[in-house]
PDB file of N, CA and C in Angstrom:
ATOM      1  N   UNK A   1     -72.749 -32.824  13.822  1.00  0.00           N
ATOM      2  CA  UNK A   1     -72.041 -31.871  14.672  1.00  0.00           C
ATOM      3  C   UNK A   1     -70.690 -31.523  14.064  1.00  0.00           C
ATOM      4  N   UNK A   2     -70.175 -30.269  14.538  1.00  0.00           N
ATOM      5  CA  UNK A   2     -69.265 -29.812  14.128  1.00  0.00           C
ATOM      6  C   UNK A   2     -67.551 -30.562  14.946  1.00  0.00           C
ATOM      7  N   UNK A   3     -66.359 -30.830  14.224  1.00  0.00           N
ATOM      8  CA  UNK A   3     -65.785 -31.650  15.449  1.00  0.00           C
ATOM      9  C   UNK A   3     -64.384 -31.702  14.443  1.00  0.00           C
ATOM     10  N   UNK A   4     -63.433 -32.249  15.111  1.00  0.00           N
ATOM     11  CA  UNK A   4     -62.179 -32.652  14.532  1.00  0.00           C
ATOM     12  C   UNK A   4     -61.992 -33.747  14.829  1.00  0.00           C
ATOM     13  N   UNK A   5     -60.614 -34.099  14.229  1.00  0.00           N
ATOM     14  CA  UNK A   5     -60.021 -35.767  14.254  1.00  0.00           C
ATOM     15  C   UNK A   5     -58.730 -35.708  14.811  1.00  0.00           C
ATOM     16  N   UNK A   6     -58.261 -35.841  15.155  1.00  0.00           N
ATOM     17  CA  UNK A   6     -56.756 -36.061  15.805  1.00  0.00           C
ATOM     18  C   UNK A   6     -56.471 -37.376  15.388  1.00  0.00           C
ATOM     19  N   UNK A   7     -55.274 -37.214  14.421  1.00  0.00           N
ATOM     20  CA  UNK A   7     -54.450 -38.782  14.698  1.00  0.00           C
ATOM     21  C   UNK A   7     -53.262 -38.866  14.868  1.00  0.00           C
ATOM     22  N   UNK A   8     -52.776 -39.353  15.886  1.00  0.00           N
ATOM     23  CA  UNK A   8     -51.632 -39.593  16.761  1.00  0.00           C
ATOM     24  C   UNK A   8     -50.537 -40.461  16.646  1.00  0.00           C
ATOM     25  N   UNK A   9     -49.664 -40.564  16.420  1.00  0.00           N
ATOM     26  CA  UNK A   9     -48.612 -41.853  15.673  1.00  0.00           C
ATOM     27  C   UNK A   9     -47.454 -42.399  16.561  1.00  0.00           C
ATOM     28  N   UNK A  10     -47.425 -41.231  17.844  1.00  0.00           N
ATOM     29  CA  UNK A  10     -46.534 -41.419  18.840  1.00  0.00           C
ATOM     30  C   UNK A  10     -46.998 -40.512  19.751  1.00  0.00           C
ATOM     31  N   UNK A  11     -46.148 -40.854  21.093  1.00  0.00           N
ATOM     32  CA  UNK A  11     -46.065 -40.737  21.918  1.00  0.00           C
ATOM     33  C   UNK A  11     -45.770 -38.871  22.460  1.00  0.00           C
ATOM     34  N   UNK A  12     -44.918 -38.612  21.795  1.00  0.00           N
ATOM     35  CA  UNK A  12     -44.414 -37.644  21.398  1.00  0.00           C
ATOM     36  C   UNK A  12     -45.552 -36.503  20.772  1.00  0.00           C
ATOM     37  N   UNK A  13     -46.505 -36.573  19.693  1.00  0.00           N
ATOM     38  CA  UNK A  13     -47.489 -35.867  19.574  1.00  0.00           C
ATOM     39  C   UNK A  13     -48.569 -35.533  20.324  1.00  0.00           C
ATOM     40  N   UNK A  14     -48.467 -36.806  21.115  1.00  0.00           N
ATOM     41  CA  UNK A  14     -49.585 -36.040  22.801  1.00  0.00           C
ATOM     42  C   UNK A  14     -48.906 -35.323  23.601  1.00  0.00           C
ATOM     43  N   UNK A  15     -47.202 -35.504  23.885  1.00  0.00           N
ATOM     44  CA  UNK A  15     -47.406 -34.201  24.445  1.00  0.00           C
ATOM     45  C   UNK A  15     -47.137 -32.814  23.771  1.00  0.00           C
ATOM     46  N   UNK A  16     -46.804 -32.726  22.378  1.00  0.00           N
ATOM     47  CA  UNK A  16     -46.089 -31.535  22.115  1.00  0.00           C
ATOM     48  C   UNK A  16     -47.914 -30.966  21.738  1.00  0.00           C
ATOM     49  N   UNK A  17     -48.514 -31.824  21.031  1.00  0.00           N
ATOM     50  CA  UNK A  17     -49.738 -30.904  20.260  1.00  0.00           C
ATOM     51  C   UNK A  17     -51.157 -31.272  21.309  1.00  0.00           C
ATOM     52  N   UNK A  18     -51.617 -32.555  21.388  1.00  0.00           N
ATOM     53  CA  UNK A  18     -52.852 -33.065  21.805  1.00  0.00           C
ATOM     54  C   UNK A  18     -53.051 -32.193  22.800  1.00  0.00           C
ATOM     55  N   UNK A  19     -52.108 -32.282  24.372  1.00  0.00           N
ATOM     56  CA  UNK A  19     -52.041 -32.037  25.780  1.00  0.00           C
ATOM     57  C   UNK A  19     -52.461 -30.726  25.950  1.00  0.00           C
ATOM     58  N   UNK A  20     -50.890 -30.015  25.213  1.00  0.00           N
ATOM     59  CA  UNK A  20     -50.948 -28.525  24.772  1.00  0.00           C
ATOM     60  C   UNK A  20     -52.434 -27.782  24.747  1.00  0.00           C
ATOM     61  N   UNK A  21     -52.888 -28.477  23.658  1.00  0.00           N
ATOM     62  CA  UNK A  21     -54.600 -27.911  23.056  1.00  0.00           C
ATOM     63  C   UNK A  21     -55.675 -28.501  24.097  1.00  0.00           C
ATOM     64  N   UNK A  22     -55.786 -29.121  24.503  1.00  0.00           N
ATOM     65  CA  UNK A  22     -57.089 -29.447  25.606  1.00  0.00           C
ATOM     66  C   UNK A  22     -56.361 -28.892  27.200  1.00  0.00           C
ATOM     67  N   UNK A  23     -55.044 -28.241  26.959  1.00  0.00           N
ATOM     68  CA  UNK A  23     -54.885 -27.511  28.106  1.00  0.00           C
ATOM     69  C   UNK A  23     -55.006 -25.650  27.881  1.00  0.00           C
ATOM     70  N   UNK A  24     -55.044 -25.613  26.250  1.00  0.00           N
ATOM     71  CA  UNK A  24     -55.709 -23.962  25.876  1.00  0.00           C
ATOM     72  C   UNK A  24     -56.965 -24.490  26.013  1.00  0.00           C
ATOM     73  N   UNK A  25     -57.935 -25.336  25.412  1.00  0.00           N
ATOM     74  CA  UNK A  25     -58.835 -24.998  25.575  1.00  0.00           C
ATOM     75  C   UNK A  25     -59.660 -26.147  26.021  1.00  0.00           C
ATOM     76  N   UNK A  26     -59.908 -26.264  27.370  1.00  0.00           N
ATOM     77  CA  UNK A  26     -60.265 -27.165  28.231  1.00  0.00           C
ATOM     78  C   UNK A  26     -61.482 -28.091  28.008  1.00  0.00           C
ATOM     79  N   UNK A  27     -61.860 -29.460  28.273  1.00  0.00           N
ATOM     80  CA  UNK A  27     -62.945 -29.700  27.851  1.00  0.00           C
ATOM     81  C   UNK A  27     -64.048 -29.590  29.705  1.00  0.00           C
ATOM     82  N   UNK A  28     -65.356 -29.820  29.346  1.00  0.00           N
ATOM     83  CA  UNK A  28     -66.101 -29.235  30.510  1.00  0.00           C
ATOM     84  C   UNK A  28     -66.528 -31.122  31.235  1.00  0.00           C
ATOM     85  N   UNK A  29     -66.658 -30.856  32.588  1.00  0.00           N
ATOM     86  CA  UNK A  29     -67.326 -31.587  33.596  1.00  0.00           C
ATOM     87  C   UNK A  29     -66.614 -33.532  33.354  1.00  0.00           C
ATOM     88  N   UNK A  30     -67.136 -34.582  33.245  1.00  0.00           N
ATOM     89  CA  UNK A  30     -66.572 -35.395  33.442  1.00  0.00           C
ATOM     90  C   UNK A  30     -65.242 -35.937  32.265  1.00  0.00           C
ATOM     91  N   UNK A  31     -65.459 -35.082  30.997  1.00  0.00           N
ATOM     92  CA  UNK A  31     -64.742 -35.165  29.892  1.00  0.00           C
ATOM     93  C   UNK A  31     -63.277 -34.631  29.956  1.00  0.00           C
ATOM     94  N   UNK A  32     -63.397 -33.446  31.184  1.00  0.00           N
ATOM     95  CA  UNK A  32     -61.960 -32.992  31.607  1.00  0.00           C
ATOM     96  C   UNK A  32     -61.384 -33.534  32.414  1.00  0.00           C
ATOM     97  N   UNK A  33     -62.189 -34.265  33.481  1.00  0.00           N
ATOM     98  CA  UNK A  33     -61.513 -35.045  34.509  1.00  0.00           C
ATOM     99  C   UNK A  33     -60.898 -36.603  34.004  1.00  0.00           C
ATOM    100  N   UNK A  34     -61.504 -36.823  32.845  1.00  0.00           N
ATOM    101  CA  UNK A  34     -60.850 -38.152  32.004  1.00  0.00           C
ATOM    102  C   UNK A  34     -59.528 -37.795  31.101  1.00  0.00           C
ATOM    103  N   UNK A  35     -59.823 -36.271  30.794  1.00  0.00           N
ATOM    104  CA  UNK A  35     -58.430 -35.805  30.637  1.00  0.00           C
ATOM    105  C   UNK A  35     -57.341 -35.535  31.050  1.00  0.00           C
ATOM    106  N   UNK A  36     -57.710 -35.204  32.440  1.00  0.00           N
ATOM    107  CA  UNK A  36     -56.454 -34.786  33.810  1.00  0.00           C
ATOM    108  C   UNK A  36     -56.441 -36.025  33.603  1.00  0.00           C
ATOM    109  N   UNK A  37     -56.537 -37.454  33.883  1.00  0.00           N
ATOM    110  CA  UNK A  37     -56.668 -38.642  34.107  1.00  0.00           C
ATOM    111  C   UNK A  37     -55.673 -38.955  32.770  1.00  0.00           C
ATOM    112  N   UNK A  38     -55.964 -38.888  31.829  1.00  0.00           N
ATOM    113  CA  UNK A  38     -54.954 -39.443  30.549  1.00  0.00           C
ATOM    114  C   UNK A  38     -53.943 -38.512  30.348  1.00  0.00           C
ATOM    115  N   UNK A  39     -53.812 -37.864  30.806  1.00  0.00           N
ATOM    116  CA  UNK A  39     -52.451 -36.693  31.259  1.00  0.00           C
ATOM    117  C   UNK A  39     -51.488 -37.201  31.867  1.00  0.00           C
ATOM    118  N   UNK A  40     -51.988 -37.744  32.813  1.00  0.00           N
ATOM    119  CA  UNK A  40     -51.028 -37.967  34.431  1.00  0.00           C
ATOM    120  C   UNK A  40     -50.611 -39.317  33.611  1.00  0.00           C
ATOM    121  N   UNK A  41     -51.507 -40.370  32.629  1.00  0.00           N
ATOM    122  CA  UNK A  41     -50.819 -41.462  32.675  1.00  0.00           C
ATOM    123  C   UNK A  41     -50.024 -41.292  31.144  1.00  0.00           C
ATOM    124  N   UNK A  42     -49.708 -40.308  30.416  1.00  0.00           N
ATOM    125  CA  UNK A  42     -48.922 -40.167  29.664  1.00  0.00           C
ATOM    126  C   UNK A  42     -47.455 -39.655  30.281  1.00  0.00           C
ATOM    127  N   UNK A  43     -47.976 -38.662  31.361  1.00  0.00           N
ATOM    128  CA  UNK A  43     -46.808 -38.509  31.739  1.00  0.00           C
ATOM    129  C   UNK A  43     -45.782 -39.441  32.576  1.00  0.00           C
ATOM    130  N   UNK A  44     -46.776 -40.541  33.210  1.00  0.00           N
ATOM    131  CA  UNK A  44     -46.684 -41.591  34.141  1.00  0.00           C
ATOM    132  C   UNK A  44     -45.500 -42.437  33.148  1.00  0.00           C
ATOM    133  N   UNK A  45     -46.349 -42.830  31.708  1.00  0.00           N
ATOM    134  CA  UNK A  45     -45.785 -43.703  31.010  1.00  0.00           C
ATOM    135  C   UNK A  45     -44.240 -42.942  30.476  1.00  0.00           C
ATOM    136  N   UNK A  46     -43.799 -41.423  30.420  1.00  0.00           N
ATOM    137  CA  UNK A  46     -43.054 -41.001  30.205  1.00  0.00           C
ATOM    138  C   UNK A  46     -42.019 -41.483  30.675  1.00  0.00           C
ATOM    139  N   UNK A  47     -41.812 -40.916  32.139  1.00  0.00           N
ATOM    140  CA  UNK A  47     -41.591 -41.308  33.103  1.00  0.00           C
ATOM    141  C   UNK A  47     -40.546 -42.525  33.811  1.00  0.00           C
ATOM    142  N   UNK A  48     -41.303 -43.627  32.957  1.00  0.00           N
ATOM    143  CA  UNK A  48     -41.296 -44.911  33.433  1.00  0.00           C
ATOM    144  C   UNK A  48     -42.004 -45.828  32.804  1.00  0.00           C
ATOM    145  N   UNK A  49     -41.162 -47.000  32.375  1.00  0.00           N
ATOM    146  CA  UNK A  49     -42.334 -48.354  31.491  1.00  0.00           C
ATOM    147  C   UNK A  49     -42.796 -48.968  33.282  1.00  0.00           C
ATOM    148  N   UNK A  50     -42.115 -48.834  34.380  1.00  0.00           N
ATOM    149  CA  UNK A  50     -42.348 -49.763  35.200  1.00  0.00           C
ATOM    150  C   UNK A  50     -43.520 -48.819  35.933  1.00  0.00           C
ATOM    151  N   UNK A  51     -44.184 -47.415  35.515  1.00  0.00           N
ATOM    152  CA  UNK A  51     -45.553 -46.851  35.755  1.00  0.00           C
ATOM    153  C   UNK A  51     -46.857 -48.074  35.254  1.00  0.00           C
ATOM    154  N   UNK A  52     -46.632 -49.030  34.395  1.00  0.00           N
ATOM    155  CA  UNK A  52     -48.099 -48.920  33.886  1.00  0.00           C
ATOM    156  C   UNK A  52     -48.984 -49.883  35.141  1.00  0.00           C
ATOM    157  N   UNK A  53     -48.285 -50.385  36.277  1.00  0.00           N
ATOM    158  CA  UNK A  53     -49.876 -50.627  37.253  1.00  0.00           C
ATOM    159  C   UNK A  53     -50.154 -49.245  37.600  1.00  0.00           C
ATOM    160  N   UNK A  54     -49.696 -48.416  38.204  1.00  0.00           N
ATOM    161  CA  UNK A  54     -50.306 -47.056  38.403  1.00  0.00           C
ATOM    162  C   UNK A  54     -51.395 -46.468  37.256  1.00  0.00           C
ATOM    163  N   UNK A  55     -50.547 -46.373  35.811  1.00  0.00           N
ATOM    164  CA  UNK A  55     -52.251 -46.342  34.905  1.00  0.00           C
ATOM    165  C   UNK A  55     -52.559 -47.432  34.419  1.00  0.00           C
ATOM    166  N   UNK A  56     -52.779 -47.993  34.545  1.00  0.00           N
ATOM    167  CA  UNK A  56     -53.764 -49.209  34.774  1.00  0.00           C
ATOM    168  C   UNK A  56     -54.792 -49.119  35.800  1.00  0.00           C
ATOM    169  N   UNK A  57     -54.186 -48.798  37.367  1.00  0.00           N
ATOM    170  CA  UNK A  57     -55.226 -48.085  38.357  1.00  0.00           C
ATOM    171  C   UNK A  57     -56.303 -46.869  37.867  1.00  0.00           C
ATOM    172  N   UNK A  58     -55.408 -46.276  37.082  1.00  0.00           N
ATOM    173  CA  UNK A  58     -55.864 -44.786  36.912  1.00  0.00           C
ATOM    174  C   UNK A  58     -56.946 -45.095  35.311  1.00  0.00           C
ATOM    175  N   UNK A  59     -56.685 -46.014  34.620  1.00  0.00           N
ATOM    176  CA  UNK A  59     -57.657 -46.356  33.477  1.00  0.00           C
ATOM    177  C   UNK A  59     -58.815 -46.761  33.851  1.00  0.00           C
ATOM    178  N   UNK A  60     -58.813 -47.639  35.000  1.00  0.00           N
ATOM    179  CA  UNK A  60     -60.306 -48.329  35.206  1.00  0.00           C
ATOM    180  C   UNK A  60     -61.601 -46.986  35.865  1.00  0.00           C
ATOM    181  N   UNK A  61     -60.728 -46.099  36.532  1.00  0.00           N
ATOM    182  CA  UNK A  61     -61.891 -44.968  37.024  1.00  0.00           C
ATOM    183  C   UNK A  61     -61.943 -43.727  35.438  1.00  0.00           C
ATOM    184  N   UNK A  62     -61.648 -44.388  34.294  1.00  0.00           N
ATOM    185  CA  UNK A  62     -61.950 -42.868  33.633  1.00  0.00           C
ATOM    186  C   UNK A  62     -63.595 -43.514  33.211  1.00  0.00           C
ATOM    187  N   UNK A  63     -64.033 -42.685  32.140  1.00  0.00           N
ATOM    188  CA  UNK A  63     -64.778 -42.808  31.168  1.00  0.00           C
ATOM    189  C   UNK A  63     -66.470 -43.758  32.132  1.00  0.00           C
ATOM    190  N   UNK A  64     -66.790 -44.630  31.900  1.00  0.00           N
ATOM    191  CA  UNK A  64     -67.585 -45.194  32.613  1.00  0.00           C
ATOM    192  C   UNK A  64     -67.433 -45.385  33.739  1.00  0.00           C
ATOM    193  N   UNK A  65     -66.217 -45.950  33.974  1.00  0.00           N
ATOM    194  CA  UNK A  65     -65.737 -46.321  35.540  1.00  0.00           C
ATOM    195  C   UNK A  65     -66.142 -44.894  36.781  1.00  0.00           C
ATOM    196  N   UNK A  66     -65.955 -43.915  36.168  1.00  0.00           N
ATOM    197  CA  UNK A  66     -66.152 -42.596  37.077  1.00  0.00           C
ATOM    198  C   UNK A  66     -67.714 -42.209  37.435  1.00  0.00           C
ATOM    199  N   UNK A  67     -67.211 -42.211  39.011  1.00  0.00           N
ATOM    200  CA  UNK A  67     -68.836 -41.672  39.115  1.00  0.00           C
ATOM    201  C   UNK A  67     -69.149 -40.626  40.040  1.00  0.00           C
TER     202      UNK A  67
END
């Protein structure tokens, strides 16, 4: 399949480039909702170091956890 690589070195490149681009061009059905999901806890972690039980909450429902 056809695909890219993203590699990320900080904190800082998810939000200026990663976020940016999967918010032009969206991904579809449970793959976007794991994205709203790693959004909120980047911005969470922005934010605040004293966020991470909130994503920590918010990690266990992405990816498998979601149903």
């Amino acid at each position: 399949t056809n695909g890219y690589k993203f590699i990320v070195s900080n904190r800082k490149d998810l939000i200026d480039v990663i976020i940016p681009h999967f918010e032009k061009y969206p991904l579809e059905g449970s793959k976007h909702l794991d994205f709203l999901d790693f959004k909120n806890c980047i911005l969470l972690m922005e934010e605040s170091s004293n966020n991470i039980g909130k994503v920590l909450s918010i990690k266990k429902n992405m990816n498998i956890g979601r149903s």
